[in-house]
N, C-alpha and C. Protein backbone atom coordinates (compact mmCIF):
# COMPACT_ATOMS: atom_id res chain seq x y z
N UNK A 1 0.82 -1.18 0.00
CA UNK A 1 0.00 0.00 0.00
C UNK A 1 0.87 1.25 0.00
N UNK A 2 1.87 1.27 0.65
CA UNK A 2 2.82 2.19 1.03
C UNK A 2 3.19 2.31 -0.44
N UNK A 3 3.89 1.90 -1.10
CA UNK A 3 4.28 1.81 -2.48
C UNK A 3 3.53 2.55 -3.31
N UNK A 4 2.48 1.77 -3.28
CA UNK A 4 0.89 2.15 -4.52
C UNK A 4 0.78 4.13 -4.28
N UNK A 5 1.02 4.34 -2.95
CA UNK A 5 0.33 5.42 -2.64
C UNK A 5 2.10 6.55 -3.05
N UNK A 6 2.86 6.02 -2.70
CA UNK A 6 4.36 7.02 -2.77
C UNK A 6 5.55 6.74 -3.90
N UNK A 7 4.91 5.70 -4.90
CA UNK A 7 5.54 5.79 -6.12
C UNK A 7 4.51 5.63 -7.27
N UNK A 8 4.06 5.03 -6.77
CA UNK A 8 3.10 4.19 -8.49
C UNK A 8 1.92 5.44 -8.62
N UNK A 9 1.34 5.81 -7.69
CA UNK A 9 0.48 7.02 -7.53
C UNK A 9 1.04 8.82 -8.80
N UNK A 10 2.27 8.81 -7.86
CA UNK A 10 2.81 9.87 -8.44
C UNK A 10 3.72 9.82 -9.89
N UNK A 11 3.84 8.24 -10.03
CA UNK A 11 4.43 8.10 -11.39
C UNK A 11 3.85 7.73 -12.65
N UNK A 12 2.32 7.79 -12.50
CA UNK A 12 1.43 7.64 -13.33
C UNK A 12 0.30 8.74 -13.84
N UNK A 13 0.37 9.54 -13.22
CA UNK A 13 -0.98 10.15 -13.19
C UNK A 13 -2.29 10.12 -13.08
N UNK A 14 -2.31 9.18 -12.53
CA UNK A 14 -3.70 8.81 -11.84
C UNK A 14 -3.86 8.98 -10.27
N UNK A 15 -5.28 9.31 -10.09
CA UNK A 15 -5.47 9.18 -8.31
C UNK A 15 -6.10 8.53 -7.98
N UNK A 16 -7.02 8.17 -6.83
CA UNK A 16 -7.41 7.47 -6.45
C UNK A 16 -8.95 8.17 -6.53
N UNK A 17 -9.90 7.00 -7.01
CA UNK A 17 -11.10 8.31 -6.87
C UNK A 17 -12.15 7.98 -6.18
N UNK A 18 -11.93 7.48 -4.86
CA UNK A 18 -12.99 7.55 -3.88
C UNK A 18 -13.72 6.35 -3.75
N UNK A 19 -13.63 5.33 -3.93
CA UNK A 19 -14.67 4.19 -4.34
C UNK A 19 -13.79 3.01 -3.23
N UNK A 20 -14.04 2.15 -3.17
CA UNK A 20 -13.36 0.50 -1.98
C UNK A 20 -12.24 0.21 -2.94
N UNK A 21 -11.83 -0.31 -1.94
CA UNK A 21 -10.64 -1.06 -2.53
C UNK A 21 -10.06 -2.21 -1.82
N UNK A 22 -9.84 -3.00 -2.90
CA UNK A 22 -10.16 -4.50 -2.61
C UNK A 22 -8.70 -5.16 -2.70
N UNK A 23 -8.57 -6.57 -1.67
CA UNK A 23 -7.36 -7.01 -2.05
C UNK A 23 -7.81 -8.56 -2.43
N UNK A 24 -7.71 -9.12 -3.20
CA UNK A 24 -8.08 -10.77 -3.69
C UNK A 24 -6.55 -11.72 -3.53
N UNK A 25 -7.19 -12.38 -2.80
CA UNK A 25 -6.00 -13.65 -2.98
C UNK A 25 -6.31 -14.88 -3.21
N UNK A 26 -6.02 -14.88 -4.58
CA UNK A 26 -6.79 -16.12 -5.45
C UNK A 26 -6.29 -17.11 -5.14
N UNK A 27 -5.13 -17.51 -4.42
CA UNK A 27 -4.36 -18.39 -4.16
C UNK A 27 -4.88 -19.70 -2.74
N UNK A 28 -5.80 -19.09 -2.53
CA UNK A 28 -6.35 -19.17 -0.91
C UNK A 28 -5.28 -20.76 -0.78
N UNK A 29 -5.11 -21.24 0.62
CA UNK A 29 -4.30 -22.27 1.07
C UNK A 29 -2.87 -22.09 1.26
N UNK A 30 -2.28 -21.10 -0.04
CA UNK A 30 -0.78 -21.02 -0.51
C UNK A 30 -0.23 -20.62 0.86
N UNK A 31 0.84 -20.53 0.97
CA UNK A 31 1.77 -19.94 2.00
C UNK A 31 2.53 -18.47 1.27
N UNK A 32 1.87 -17.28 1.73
CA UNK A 32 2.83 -16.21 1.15
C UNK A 32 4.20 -16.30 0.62
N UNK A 33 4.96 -17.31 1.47
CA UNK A 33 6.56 -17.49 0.77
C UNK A 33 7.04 -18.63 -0.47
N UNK A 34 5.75 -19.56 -0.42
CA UNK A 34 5.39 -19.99 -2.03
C UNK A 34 5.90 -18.93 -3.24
N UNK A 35 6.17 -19.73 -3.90
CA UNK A 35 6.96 -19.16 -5.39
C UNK A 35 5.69 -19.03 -6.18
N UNK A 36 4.88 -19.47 -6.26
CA UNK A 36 3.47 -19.48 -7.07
C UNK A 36 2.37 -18.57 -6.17
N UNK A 37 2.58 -17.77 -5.34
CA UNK A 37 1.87 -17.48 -4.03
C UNK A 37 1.46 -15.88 -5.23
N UNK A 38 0.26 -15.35 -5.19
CA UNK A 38 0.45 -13.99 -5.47
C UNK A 38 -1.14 -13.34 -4.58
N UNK A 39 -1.18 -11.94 -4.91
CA UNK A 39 -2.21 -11.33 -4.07
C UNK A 39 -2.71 -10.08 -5.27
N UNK A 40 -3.64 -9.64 -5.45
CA UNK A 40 -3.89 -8.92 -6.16
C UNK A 40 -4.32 -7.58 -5.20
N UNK A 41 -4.34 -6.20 -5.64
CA UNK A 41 -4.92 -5.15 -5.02
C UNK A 41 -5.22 -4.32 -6.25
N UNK A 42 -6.71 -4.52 -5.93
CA UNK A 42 -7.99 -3.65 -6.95
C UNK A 42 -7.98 -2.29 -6.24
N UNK A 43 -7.85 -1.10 -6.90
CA UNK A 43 -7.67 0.39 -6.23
C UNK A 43 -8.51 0.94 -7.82
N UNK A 44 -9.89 1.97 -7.18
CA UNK A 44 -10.44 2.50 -8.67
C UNK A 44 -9.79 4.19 -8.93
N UNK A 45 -9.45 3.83 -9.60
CA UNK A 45 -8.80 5.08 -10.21
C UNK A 45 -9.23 6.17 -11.42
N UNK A 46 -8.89 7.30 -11.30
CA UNK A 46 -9.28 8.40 -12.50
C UNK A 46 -8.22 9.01 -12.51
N UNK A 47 -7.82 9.58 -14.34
CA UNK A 47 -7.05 10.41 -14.90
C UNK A 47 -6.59 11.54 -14.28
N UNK A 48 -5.59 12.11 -13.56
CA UNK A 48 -6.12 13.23 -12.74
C UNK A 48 -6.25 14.63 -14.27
């Protein structure tokens, strides 16, 4: 989150525009330190 909000935010031009935001982990069972392990984070965004 830290990331999303202090690089990827300001190096794109997009903001964040008010709506939920979701994290999916399709992986359910995996162990985070699995090599196949991943997590997704849905954030809705607009052009600024």
């Amino acid at each position: 989150w830290k990331r999303i909000y202090s690089e990827w935010f300001p190096a794109t031009g997009y903001e964040h525009s008010g709506g939920p935001e979701i994290e999916l982990y399709p992986n359910e069972g995996l162990c985070p330190s699995d090599d196949d392990y991943r997590c997704e984070v849905w954030i809705p965004i607009i052009k600024k």
